[in-house]
Protein backbone atom coordinates (compact mmCIF):
# COMPACT_ATOMS: atom_id res chain seq x y z
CA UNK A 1 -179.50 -57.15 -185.88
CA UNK A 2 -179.43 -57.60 -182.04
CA UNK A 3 -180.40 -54.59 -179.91
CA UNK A 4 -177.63 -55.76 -177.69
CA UNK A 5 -174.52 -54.77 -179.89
CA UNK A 6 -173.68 -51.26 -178.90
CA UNK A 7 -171.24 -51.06 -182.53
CA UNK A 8 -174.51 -51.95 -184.56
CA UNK A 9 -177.03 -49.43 -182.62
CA UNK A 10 -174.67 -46.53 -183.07
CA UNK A 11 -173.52 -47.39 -186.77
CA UNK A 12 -177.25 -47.79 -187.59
CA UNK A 13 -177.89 -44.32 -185.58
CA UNK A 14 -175.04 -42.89 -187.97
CA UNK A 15 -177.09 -44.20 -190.79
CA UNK A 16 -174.11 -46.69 -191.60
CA UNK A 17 -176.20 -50.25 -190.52
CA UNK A 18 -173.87 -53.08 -191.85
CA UNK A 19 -170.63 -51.00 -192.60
CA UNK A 20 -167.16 -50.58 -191.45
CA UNK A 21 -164.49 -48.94 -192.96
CA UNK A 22 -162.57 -50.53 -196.04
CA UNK A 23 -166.33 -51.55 -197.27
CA UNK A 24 -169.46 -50.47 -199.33
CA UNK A 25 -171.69 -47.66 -197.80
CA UNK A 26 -175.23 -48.46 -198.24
CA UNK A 27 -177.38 -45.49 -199.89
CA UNK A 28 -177.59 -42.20 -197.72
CA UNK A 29 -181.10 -41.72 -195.66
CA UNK A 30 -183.52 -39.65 -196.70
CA UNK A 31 -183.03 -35.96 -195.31
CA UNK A 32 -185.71 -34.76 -193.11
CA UNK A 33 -185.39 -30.61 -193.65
CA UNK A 34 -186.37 -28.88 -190.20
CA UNK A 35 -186.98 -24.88 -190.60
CA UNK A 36 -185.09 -22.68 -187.86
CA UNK A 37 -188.52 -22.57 -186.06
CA UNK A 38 -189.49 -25.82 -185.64
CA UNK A 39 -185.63 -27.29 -184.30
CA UNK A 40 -186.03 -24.16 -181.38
CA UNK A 41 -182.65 -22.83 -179.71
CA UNK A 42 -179.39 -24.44 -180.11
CA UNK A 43 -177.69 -26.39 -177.72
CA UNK A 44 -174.13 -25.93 -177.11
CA UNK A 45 -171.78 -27.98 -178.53
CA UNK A 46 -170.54 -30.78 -176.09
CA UNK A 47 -167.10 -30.22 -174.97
CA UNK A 48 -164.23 -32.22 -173.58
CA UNK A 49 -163.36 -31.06 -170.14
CA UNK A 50 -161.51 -28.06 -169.81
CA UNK A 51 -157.55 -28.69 -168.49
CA UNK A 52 -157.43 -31.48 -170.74
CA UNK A 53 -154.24 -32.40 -173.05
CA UNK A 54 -153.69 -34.95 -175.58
CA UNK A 55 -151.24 -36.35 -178.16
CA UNK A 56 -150.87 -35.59 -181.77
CA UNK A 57 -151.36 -38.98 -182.94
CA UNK A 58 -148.18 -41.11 -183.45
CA UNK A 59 -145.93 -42.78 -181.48
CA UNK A 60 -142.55 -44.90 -181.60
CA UNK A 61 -142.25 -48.33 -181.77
CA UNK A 62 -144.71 -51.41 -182.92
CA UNK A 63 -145.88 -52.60 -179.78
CA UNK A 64 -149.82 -51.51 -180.11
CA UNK A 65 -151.04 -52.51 -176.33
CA UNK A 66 -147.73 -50.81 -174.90
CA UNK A 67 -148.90 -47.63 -176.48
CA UNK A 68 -152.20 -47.68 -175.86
CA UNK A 69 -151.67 -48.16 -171.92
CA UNK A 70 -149.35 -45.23 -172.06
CA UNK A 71 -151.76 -42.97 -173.78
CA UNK A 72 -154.54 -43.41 -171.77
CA UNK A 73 -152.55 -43.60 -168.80
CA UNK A 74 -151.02 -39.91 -168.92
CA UNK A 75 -154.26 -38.34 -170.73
CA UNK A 76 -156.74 -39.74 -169.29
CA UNK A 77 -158.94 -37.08 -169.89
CA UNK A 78 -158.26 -37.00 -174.15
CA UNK A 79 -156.52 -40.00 -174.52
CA UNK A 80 -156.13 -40.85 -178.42
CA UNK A 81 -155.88 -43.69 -180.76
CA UNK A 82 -152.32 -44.71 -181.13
CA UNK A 83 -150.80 -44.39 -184.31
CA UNK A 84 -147.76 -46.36 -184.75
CA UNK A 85 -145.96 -45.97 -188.51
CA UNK A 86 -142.53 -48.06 -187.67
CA UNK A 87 -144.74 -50.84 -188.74
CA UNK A 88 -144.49 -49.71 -192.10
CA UNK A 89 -146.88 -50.10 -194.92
CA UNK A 90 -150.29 -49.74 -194.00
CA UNK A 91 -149.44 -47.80 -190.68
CA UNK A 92 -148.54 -44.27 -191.84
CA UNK A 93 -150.88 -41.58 -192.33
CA UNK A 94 -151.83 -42.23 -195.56
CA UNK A 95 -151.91 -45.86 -195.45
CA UNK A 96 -154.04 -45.87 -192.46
CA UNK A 97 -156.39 -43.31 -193.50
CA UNK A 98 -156.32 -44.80 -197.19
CA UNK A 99 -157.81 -48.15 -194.91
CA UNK A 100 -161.06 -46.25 -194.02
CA UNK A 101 -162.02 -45.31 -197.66
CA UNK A 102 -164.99 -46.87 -198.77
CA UNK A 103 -165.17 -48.33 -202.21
CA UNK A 104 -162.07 -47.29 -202.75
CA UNK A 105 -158.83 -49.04 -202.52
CA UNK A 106 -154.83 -48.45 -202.69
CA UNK A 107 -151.56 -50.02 -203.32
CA UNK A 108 -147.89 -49.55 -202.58
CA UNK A 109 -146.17 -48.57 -205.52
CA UNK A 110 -142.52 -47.29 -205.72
CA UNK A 111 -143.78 -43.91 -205.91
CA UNK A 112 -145.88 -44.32 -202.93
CA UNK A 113 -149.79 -45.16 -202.78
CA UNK A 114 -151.74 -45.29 -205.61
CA UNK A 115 -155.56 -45.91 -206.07
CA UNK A 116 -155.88 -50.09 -206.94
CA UNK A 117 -158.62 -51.70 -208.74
CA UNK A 118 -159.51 -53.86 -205.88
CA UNK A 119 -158.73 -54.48 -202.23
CA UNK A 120 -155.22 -56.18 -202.25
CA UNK A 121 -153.14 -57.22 -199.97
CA UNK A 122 -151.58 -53.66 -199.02
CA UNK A 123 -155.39 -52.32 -198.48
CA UNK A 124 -156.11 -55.67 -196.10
CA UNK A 125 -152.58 -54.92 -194.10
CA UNK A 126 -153.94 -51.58 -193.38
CA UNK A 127 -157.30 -52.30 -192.50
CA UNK A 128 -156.22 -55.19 -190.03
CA UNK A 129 -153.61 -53.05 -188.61
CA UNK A 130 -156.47 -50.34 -187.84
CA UNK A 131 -158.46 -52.80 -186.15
CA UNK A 132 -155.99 -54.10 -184.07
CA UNK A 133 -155.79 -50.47 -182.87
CA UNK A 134 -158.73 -50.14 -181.93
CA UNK A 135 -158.79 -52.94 -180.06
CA UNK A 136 -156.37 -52.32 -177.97
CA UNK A 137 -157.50 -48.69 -177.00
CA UNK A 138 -161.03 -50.07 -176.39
CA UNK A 139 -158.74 -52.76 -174.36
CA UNK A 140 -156.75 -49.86 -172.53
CA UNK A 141 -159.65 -47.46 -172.24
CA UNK A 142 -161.80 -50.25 -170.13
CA UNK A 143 -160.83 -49.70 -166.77
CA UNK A 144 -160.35 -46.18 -167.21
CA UNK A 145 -163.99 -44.93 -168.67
CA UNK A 146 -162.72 -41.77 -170.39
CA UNK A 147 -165.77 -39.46 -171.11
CA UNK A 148 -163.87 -38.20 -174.42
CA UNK A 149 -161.55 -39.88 -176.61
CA UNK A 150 -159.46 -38.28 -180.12
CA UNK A 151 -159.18 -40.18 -183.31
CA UNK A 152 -156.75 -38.76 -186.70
CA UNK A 153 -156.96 -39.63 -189.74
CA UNK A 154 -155.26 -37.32 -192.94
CA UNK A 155 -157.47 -35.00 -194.57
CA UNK A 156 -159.09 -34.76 -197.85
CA UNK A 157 -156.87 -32.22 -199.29
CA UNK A 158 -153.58 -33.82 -198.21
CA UNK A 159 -154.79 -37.15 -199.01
CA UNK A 160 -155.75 -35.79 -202.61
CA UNK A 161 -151.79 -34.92 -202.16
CA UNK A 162 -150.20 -37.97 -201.37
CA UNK A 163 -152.08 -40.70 -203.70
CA UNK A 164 -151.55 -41.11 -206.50
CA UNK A 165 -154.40 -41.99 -209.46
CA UNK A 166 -154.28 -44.80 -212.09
CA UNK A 167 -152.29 -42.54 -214.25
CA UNK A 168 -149.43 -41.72 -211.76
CA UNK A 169 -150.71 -38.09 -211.18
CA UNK A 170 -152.10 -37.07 -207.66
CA UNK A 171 -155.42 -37.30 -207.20
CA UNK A 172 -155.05 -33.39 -206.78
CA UNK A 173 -154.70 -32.71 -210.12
CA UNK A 174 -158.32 -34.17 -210.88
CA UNK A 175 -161.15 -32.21 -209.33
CA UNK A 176 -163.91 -34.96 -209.76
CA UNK A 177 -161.56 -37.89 -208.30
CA UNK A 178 -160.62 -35.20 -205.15
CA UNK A 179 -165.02 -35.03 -204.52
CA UNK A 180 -165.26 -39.24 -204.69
CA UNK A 181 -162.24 -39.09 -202.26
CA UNK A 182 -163.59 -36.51 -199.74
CA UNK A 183 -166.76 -38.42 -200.18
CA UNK A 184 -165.69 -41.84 -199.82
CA UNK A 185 -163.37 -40.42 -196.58
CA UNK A 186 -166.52 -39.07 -195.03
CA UNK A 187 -168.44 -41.99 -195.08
CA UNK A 188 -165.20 -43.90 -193.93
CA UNK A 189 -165.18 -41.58 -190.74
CA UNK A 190 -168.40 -41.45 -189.85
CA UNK A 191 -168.37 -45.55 -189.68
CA UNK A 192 -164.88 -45.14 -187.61
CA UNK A 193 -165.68 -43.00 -184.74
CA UNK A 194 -169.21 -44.62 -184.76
CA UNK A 195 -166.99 -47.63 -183.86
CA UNK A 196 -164.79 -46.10 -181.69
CA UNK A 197 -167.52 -44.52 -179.41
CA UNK A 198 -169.57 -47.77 -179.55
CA UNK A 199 -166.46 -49.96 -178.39
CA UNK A 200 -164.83 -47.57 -175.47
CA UNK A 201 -168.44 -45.67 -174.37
CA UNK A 202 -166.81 -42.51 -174.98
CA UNK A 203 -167.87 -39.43 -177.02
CA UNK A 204 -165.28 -38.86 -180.08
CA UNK A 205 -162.98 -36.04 -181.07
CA UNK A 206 -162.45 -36.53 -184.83
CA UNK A 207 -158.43 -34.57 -185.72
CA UNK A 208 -158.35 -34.03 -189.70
CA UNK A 209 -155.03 -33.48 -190.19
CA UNK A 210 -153.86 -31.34 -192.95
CA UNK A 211 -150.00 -30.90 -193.18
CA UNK A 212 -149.97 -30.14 -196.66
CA UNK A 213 -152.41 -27.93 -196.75
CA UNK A 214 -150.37 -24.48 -197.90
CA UNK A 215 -148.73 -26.60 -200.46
CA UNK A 216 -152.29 -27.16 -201.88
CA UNK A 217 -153.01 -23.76 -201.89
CA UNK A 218 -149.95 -22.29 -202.81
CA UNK A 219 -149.67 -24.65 -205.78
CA UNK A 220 -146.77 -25.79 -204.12
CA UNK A 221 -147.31 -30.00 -205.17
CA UNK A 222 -144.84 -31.42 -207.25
CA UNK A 223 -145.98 -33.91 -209.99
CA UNK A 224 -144.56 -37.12 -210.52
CA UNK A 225 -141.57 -35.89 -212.56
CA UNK A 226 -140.75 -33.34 -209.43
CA UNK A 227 -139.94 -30.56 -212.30
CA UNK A 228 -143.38 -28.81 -211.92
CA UNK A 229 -146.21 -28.47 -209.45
CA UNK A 230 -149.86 -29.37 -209.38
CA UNK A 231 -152.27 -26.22 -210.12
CA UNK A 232 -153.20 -24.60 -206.80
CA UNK A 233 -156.36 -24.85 -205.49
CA UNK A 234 -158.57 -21.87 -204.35
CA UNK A 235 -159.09 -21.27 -200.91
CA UNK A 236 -162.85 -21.28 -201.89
CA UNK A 237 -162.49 -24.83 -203.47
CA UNK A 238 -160.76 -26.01 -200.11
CA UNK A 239 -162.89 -24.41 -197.68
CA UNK A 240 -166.12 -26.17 -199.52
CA UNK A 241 -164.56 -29.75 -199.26
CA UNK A 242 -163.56 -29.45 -195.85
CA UNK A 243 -166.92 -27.82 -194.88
CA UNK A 244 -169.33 -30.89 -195.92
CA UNK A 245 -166.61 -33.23 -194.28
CA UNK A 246 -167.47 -31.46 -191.06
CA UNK A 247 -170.69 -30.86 -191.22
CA UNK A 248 -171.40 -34.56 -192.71
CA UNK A 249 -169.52 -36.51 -189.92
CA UNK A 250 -171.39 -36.20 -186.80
CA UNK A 251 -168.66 -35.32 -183.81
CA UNK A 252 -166.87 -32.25 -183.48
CA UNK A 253 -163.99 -31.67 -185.60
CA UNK A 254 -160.23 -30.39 -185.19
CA UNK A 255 -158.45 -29.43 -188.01
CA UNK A 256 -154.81 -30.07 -187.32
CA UNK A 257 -151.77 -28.26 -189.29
CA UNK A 258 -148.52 -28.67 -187.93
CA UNK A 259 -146.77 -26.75 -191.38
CA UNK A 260 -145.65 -23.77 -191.18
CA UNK A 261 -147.37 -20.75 -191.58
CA UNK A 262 -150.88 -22.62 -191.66
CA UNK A 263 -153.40 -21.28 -193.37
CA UNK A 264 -155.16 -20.13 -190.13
CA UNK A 265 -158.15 -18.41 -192.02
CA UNK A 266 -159.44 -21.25 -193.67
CA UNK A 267 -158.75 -23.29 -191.21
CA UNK A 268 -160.67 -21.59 -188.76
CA UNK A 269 -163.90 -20.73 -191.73
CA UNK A 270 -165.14 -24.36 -192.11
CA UNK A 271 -166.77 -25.02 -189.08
CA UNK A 272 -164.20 -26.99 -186.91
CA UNK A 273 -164.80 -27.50 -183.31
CA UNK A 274 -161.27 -26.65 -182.76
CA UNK A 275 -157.35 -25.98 -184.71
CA UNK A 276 -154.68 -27.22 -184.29
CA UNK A 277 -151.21 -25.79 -184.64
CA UNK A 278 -147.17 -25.86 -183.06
CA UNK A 279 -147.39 -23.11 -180.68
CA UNK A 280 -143.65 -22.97 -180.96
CA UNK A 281 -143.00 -22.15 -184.28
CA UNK A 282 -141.14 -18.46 -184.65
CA UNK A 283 -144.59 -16.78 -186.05
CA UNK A 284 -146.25 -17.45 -183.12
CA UNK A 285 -143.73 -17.68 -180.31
CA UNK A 286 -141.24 -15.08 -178.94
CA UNK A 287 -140.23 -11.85 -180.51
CA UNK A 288 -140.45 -13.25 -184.20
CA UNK A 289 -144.26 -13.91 -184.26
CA UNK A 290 -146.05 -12.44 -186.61
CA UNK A 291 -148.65 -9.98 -185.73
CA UNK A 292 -151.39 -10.95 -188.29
CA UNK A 293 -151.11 -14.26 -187.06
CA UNK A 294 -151.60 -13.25 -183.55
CA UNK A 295 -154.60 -11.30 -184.54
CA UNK A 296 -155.97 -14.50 -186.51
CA UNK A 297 -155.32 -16.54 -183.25
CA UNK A 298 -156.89 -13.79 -181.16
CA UNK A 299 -160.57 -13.78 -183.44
CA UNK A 300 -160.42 -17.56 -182.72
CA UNK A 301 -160.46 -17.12 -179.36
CA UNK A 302 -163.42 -14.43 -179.05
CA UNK A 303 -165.36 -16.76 -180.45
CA UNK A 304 -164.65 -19.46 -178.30
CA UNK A 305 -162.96 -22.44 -180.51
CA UNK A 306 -160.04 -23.83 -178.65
CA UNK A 307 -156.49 -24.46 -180.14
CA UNK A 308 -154.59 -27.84 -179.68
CA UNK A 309 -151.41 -25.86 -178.61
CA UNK A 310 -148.31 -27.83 -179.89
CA UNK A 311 -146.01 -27.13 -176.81
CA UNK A 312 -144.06 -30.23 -175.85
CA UNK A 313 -141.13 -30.65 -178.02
CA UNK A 314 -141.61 -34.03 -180.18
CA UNK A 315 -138.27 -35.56 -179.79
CA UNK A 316 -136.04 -35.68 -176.46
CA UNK A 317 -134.26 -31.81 -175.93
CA UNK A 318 -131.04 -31.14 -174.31
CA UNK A 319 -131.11 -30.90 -170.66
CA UNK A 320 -134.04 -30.87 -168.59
CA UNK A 321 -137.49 -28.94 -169.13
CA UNK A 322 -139.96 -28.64 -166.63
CA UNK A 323 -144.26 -27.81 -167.57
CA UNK A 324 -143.69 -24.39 -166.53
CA UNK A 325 -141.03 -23.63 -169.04
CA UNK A 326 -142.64 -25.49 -171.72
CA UNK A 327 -146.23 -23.11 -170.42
CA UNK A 328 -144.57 -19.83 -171.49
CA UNK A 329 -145.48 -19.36 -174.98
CA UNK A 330 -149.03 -20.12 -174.13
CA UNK A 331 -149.04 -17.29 -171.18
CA UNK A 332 -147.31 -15.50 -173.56
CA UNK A 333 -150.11 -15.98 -176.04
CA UNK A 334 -152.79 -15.04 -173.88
CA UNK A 335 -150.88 -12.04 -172.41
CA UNK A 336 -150.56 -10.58 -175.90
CA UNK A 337 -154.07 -10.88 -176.70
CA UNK A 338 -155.60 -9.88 -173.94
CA UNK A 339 -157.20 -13.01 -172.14
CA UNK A 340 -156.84 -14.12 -168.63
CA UNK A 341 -154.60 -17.19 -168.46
CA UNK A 342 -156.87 -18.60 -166.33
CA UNK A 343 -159.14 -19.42 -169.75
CA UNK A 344 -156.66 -21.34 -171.05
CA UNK A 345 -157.91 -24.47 -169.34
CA UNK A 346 -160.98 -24.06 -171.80
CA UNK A 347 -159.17 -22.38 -174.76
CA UNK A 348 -156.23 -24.57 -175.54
CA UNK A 349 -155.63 -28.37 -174.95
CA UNK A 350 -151.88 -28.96 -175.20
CA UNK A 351 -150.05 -31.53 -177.09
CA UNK A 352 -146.33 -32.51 -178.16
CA UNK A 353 -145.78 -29.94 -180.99
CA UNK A 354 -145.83 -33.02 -183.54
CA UNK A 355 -146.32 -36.81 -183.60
CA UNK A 356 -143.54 -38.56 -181.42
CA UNK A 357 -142.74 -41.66 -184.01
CA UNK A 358 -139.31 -40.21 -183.59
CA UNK A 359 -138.74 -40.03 -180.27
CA UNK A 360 -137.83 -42.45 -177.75
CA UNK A 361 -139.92 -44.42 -175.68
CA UNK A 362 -139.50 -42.93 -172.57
CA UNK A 363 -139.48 -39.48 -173.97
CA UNK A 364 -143.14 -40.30 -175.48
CA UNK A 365 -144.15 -40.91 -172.21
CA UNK A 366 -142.20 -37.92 -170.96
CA UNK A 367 -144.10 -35.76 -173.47
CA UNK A 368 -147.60 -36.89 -172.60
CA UNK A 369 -146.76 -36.60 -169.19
CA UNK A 370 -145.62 -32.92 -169.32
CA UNK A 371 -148.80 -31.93 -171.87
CA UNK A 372 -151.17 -33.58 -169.09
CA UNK A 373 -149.11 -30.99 -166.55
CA UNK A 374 -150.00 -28.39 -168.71
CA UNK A 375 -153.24 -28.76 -168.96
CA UNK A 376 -153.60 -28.80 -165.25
CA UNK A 377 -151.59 -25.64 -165.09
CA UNK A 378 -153.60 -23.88 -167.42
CA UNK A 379 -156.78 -24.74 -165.23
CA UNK A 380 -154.65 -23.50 -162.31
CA UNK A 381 -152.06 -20.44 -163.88
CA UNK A 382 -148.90 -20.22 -161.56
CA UNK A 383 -149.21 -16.82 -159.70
CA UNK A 384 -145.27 -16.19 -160.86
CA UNK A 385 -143.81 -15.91 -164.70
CA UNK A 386 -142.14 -19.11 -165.48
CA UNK A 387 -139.25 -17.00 -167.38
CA UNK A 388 -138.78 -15.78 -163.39
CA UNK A 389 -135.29 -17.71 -162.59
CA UNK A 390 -136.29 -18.02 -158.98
CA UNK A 391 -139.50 -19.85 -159.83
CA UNK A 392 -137.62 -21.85 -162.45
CA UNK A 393 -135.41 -23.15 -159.64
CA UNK A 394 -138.18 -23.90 -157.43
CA UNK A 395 -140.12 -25.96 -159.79
């Protein structure tokens, strides 16, 4: 192996020499056990700098390099891989993340993905699609140097949801095919954003995203015949899988749920580096929010772990918005619970409230152009209240 090959140094530092995603996973290193004593005060964890913003993941379109110049152009300080699904199979959530499992492989059925008995030519499209990706953000990043970069890929639980087994039933429904899945993800990951840091110098932000993770809890699945649901899953059971995921993969972790209602307390119980949720939705925002929510969101701030603060609407609104509208339920949120706005800047990072496949191209750039505007407002609160119609004619 040549010392000179920044991808090989850091996969062998990962303890992944020889892999990449889609591929066999040598044995796991032996595990050196260090007593409180002996590994001395923790550090803190690194953080991305504070007033940054970044995108949810997708965007429209099938032009790769297009959106990878845009990304990194507006959010240059969190700039992420682009996701782009209108290329169909392979580049949706599922299929994408399904390309980083290793030793094991899916297909397209009619029903959707389902685990194959070898890598076919659905599995390939996926995994060539990924690397394409990444090289056109290493491509975009290059002149640029970002210090911090965000990768997404599903998470266990709703990726347990969405394939399907030999059988035709999720892979939900069988507890010792969900543990090879979280298993074979993790090593998956930890190859990925050892790739991704090697190729663009950058340190990595790993978003797990977990849309459909109430319906897992709440037993709320439906089974292939859609006339009953798969058994729901205790929070216990979910908070285990998603802990070793995060503690396994090296780079601090956001767990992303744009559903509503998330389950904010296991969310925020695994050891994430950060959540993320749509600041917008009615039991958070305005007079409809829910106060046990707000108190949830307030015990995640006092202990420091930021929120990626869906603000920026994902698809192109009626009439024109400005950053300092779109800011309000963030001051909002900080009013209510008691923190200076001004901590914002290292308490929130905010994003479109959802991926922006749907929306337009110019309003994708639109959107990461007015989360960018918000992070540099929240470094910098305006001395007036945006609601103020004075200021909102002014800005």
């Amino acid at each position: 192996m040549s010392t000179d090959d920044p991808l090989a140094a850091a996969l062998a530092a990962a303890g992944l020499a020889g892999v990449r995603p889609g591929v066999s996973a040598p044995p796991p290193p032996a595990i050196e056990v260090v007593t409180p004593e002996e590994a001395g005060p923790a550090e803190p964890a690194p953080r991305w700098p504070a007033g940054a913003a970044t995108g949810v993941g997708s965007m429209p379109g099938e032009d790769v390099r297009e959106a990878a110049a845009t990304i990194v152009g507006e959010l240059p300080l969190l700039p992420h891989l682009p996701e782009l699904p209108e290329r169909g199979v392979g580049a949706d959530m599922i299929g994408r993340t399904a390309a980083l499992l290793v030793d094991i492989a899916v297909e397209v059925r009619p029903s959707g993905y389902r685990v194959a008995a070898r890598p076919g030519r659905d599995h390939r499209r996926a995994v060539d699609l990924l690397r394409g990706d990444i090289d056109a953000f290493d491509e975009a990043c290059d002149p640029v140097h970002p210090g911090w970069v965000k990768v997404q890929a599903a998470g266990p639980w709703t990726l347990a949801a969405s394939v399907e087994l030999s059988n035709g039933h999720k892979v939900l429904t069988d507890r010792g095919a969900v543990r090879e899945f979280a298993a074979s993800l993790t090593e998956g990951l930890k190859a990925h954003v050892a790739e991704v840091a090697a190729r663009t110098g950058a340190s990595v932000l790993l978003q797990v995203d977990e849309p459909s993770l109430s319906a897992v809890i709440g037993g709320q699945v439906p089974t292939p015949s859609g006339y009953g649901t798969v058994r729901a899953v205790s929070e216990a059971a979910v908070k285990d899988v998603l802990r070793e995921l995060i503690s396994a993969v090296g780079v601090p972790v956001a767990l992303h749920c744009c559903a509503s209602r998330p389950p904010m307390a296991v969310l925020a119980d695994v050891g994430a580096a950060a959540l993320g949720v749509d600041a917008t939705r009615p039991e958070i925002a305005g007079s409809t929010a829910d106060p046990a929510a707000l108190d949830r969101i307030g015990e995640i701030w006092d202990v420091g772990t930021p929120l990626l603060l869906g603000l920026v609407p994902s698809t192109a609104p009626r009439g024109r918005v400005t950053s300092r509208e779109l800011a309000r339920p963030a001051f909002d949120l900080a009013d209510r619970l008691g923190f200076d706005r001004v901590r914002l800047g290292a308490l929130a990072v905010p994003t479109p409230t959802c991926g922006l496949a749907g929306a337009d191209p110019a309003w994708a750039r639109r959107a990461l152009e007015l989360a960018r505007e918000l992070g540099e407002a929240f470094v910098d609160p305006p001395d007036t209240d945006p609601r103020d119609p004075e200021d909102r004619e002014n800005a």
